[in-house]
C-alpha atoms as a PDB file:
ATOM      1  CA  UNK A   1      -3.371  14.067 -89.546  1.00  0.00           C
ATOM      2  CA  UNK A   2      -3.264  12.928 -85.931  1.00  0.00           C
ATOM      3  CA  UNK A   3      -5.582  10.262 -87.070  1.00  0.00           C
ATOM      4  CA  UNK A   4      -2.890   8.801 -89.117  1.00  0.00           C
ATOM      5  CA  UNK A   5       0.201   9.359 -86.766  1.00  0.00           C
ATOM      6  CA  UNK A   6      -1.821   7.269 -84.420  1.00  0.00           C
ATOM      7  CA  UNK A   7      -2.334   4.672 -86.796  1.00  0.00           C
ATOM      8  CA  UNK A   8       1.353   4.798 -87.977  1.00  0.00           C
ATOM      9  CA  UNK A   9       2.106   4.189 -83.915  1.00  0.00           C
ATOM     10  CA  UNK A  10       0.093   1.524 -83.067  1.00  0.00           C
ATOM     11  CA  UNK A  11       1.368  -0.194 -86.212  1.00  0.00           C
ATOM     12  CA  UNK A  12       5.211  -0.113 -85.013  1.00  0.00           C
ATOM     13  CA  UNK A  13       4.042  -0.940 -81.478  1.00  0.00           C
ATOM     14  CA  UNK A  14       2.235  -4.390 -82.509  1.00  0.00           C
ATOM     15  CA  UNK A  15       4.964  -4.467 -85.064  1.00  0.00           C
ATOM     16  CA  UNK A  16       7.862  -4.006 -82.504  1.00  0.00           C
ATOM     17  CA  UNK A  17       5.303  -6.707 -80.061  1.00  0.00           C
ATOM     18  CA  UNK A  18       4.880  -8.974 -82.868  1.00  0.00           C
ATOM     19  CA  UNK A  19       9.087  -9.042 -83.805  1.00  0.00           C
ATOM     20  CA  UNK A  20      10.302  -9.130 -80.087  1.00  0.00           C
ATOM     21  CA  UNK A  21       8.093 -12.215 -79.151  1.00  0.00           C
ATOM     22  CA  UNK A  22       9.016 -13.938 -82.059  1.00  0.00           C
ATOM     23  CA  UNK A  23      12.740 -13.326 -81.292  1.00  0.00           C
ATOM     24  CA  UNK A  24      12.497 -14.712 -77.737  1.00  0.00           C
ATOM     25  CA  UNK A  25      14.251 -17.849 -78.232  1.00  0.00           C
ATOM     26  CA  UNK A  26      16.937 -17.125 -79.852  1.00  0.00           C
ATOM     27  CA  UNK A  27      20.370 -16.957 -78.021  1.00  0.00           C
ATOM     28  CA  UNK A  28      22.106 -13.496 -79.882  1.00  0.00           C
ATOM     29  CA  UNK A  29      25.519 -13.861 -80.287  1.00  0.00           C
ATOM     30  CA  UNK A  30      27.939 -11.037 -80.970  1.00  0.00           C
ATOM     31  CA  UNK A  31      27.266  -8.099 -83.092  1.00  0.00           C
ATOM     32  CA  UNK A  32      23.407  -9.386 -83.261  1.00  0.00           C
ATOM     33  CA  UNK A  33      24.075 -12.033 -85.248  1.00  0.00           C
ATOM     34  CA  UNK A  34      21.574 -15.457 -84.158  1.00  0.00           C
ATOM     35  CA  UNK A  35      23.950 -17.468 -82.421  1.00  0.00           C
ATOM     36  CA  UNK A  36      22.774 -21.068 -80.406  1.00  0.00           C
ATOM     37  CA  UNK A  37      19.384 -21.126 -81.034  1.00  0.00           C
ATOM     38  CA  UNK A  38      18.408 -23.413 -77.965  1.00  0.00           C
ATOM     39  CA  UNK A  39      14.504 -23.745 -76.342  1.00  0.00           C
ATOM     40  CA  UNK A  40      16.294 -25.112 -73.274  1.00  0.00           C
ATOM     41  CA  UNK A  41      17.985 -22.505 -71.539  1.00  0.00           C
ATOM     42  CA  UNK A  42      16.471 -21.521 -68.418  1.00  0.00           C
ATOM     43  CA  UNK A  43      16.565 -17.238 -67.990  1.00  0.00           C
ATOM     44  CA  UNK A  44      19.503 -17.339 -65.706  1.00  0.00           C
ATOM     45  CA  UNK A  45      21.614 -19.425 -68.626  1.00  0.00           C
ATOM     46  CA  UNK A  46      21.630 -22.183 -67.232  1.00  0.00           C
ATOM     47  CA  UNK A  47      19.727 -25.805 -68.697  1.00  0.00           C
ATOM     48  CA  UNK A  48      16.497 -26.945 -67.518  1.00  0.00           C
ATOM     49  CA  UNK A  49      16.330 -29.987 -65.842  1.00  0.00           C
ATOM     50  CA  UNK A  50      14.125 -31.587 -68.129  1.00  0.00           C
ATOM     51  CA  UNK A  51      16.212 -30.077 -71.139  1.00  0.00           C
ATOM     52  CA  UNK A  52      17.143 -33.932 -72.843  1.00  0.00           C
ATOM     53  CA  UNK A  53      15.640 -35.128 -75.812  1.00  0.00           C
ATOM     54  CA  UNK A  54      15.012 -38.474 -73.439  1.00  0.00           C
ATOM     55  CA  UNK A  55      11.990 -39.366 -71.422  1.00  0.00           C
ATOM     56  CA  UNK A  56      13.415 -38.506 -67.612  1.00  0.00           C
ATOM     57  CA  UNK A  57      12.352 -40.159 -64.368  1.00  0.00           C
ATOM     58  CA  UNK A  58      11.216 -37.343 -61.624  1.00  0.00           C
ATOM     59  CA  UNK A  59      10.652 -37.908 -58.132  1.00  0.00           C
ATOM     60  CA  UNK A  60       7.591 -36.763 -57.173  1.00  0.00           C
ATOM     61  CA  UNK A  61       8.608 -33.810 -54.387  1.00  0.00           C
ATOM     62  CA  UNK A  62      12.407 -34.016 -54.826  1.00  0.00           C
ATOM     63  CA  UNK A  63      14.288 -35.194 -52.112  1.00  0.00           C
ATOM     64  CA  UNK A  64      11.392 -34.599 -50.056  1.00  0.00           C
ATOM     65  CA  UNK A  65       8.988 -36.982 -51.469  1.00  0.00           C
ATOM     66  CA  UNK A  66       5.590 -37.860 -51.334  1.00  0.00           C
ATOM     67  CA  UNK A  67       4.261 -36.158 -47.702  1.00  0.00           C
ATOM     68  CA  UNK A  68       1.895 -34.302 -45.969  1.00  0.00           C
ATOM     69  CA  UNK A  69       2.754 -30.373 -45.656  1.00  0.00           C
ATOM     70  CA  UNK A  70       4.583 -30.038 -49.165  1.00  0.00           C
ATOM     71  CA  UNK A  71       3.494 -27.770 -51.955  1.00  0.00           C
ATOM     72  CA  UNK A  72       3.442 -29.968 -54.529  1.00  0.00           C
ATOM     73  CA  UNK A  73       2.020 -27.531 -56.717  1.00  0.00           C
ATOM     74  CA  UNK A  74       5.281 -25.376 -56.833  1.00  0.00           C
ATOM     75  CA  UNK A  75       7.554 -28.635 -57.116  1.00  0.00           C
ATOM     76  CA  UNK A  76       5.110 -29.466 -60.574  1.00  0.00           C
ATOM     77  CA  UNK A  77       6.056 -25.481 -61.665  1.00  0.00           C
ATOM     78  CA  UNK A  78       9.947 -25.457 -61.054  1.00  0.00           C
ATOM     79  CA  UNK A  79      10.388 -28.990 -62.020  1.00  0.00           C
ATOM     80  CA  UNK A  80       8.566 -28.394 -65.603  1.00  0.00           C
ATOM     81  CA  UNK A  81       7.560 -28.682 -68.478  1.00  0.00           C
ATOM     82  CA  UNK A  82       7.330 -32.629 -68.063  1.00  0.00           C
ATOM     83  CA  UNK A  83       6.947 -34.535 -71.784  1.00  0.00           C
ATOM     84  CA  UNK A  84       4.673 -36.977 -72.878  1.00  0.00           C
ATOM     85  CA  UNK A  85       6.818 -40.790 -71.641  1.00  0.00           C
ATOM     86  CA  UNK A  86       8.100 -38.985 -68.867  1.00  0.00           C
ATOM     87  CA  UNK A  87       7.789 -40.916 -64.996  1.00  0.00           C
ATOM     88  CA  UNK A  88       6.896 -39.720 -62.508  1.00  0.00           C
ATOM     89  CA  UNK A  89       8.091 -41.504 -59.264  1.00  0.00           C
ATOM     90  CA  UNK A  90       5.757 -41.787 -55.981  1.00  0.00           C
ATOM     91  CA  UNK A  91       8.133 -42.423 -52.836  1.00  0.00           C
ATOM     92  CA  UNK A  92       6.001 -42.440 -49.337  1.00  0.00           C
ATOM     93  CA  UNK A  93       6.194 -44.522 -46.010  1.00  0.00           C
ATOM     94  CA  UNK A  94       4.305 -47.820 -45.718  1.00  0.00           C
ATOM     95  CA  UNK A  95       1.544 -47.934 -43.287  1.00  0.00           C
ATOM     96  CA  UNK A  96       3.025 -47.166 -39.757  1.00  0.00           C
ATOM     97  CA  UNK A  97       1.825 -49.833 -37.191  1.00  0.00           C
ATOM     98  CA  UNK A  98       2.620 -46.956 -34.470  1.00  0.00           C
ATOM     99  CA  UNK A  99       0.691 -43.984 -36.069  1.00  0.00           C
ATOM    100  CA  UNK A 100       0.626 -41.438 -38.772  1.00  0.00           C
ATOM    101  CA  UNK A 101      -1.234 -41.131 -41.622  1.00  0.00           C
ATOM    102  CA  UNK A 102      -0.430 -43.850 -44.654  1.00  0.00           C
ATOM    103  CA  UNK A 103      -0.733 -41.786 -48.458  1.00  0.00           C
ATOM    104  CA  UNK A 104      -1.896 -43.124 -51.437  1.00  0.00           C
ATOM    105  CA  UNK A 105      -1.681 -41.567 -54.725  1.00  0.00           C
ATOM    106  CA  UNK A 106      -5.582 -40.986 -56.541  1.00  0.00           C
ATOM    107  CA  UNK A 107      -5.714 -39.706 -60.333  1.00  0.00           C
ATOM    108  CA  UNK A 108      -8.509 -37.187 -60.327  1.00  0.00           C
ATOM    109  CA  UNK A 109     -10.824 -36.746 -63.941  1.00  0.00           C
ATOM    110  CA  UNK A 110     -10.947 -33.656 -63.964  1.00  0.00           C
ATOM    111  CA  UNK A 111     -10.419 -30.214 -62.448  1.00  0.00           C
ATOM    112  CA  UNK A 112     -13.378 -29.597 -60.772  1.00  0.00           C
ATOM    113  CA  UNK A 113     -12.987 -33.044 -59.542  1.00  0.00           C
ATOM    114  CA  UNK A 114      -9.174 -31.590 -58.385  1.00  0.00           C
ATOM    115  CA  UNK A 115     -10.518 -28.566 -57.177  1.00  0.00           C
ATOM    116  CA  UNK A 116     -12.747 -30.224 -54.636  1.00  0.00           C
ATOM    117  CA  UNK A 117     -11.222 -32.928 -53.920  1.00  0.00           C
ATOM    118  CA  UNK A 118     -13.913 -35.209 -54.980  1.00  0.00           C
ATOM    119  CA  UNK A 119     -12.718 -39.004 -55.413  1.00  0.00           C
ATOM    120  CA  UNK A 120     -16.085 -40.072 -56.464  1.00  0.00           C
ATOM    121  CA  UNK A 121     -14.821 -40.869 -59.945  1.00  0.00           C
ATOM    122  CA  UNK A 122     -10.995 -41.167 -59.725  1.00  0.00           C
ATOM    123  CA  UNK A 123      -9.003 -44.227 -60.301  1.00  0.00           C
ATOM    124  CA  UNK A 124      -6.569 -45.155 -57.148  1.00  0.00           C
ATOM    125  CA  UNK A 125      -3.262 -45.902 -59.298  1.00  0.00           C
ATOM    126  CA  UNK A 126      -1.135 -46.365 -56.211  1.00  0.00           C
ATOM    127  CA  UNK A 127      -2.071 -48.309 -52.564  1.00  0.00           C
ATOM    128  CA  UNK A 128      -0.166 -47.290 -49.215  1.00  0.00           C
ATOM    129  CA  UNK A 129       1.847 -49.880 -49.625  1.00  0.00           C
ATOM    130  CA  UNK A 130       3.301 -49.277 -53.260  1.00  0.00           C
ATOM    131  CA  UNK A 131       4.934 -46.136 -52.611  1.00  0.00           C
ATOM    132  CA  UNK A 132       7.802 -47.985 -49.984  1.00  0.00           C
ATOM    133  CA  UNK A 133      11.773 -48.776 -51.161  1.00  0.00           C
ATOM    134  CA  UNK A 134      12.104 -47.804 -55.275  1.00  0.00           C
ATOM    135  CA  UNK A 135       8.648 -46.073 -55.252  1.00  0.00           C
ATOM    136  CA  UNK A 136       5.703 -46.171 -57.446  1.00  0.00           C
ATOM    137  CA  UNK A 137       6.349 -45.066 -61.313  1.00  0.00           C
ATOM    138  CA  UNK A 138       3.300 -42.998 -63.252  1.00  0.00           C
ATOM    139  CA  UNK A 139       4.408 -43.005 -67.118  1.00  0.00           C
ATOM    140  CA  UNK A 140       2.574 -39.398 -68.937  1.00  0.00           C
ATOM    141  CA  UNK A 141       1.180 -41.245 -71.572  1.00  0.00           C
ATOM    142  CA  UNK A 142      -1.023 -38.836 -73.664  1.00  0.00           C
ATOM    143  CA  UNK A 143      -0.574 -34.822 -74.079  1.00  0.00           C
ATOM    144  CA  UNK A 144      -3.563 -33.998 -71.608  1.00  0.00           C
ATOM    145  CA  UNK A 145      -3.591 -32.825 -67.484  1.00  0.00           C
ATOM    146  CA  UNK A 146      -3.202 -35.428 -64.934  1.00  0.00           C
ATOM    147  CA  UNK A 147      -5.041 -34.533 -61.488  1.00  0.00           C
ATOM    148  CA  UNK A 148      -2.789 -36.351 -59.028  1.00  0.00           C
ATOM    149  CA  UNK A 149      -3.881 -36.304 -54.919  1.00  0.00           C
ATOM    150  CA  UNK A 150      -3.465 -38.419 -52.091  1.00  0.00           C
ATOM    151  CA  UNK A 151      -7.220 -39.630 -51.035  1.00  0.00           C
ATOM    152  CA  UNK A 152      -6.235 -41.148 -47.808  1.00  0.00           C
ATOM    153  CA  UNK A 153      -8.847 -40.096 -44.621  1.00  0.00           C
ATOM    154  CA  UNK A 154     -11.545 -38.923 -47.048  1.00  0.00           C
ATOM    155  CA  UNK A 155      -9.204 -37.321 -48.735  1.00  0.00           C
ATOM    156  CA  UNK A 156      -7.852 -34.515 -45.836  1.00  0.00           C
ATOM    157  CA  UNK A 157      -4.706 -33.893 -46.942  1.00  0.00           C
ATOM    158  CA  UNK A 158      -6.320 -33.046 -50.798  1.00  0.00           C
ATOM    159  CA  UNK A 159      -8.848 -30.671 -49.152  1.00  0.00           C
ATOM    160  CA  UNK A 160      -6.043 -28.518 -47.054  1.00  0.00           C
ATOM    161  CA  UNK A 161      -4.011 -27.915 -50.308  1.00  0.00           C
ATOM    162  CA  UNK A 162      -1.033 -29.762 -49.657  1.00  0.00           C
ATOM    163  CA  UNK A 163      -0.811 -33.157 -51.243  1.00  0.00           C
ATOM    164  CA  UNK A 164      -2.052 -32.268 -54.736  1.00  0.00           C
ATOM    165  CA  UNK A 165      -1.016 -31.439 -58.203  1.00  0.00           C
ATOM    166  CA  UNK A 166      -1.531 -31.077 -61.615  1.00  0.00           C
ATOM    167  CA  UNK A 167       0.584 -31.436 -64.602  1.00  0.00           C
ATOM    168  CA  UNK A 168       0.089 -31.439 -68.369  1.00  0.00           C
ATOM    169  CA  UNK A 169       3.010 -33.487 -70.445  1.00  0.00           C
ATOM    170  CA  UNK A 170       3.629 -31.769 -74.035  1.00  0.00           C
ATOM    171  CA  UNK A 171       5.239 -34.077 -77.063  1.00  0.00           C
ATOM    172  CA  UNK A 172       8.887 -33.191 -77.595  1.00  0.00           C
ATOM    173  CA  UNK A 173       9.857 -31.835 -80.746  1.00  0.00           C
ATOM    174  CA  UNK A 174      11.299 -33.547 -83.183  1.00  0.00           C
ATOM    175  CA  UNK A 175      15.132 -32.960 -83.995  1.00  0.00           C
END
């Protein structure tokens, strides 16, 4: 018998799992009825940023740009998910006659390439010079990651965390 009540449980748990995650994006209206059923809104009701049915133009780091000491990591997370046609934009200072380090933007192969930092095999997409006025503009072509770094000085501000990131475009759905 307790063999069976357990059974019997475990079934409406999974069940209850199964139903509730299933149910997650719909927007319930009053009396339980489905109301708006939207993908876009954010948990706090309001829309994502990237909620259109467009390709959108993001600036890489905000108002803050392309520089040393920014966690680009954490822009990629609150600024997501990005869609395949999507640009991103790449605005850094030229080359500084008086000092400072000059950034260039490096697309990595691969994660462990990412992970280390290694430029060995990635393709320099942007120069120190391209980033100055309007930018540079990276279109997400294909549904797969992009490794994105700066590889300026042997790559030194890759290795210390801060001028890196990774995203991975997905293709909009139909509607």
């Amino acid at each position: 018998m307790a063999l069976a009540n357990a059974q019997i449980y475990l079934f409406l748990v999974l069940f209850s799992f199964m139903f509730l995650h299933s149910m997650a994006n719909f927007n319930y209206g009053p009396w339980g009825r489905p109301g708006n059923w939207n993908k876009t809104n954010c948990p706090n009701g309001n829309n994502h940023p990237n909620a259109t049915q467009t390709s959108n133009k993001f600036n890489v780091g905000g108002s803050e740009n392309w520089r040393y000491g920014f966690d680009y990591m954490d822009w990629a997370r609150k600024n997501g998910p990005f869609f395949v046609n999507d640009t991103l934009v790449f605005k850094y200072d030229p080359p500084n006659p008086n000092g400072g380090f000059p950034h260039n933007v490096y697309l990595l192969p691969d994660y462990r390439s990412f992970i280390k930092c290694d430029f060995k095999r990635a393709k320099r997409i942007a120069n120190p010079n391209q980033g100055a006025g309007e930018g540079f503009e990276f279109v997400l072509k294909k549904t797969q990651p992009y490794f994105f770094a700066c590889g300026e000085r042997g790559g030194i501000h890759c290795n210390n965390g801060t001028m890196k990131f990774v995203v991975m475009p997905i293709k909009r759905w139909p509607y």
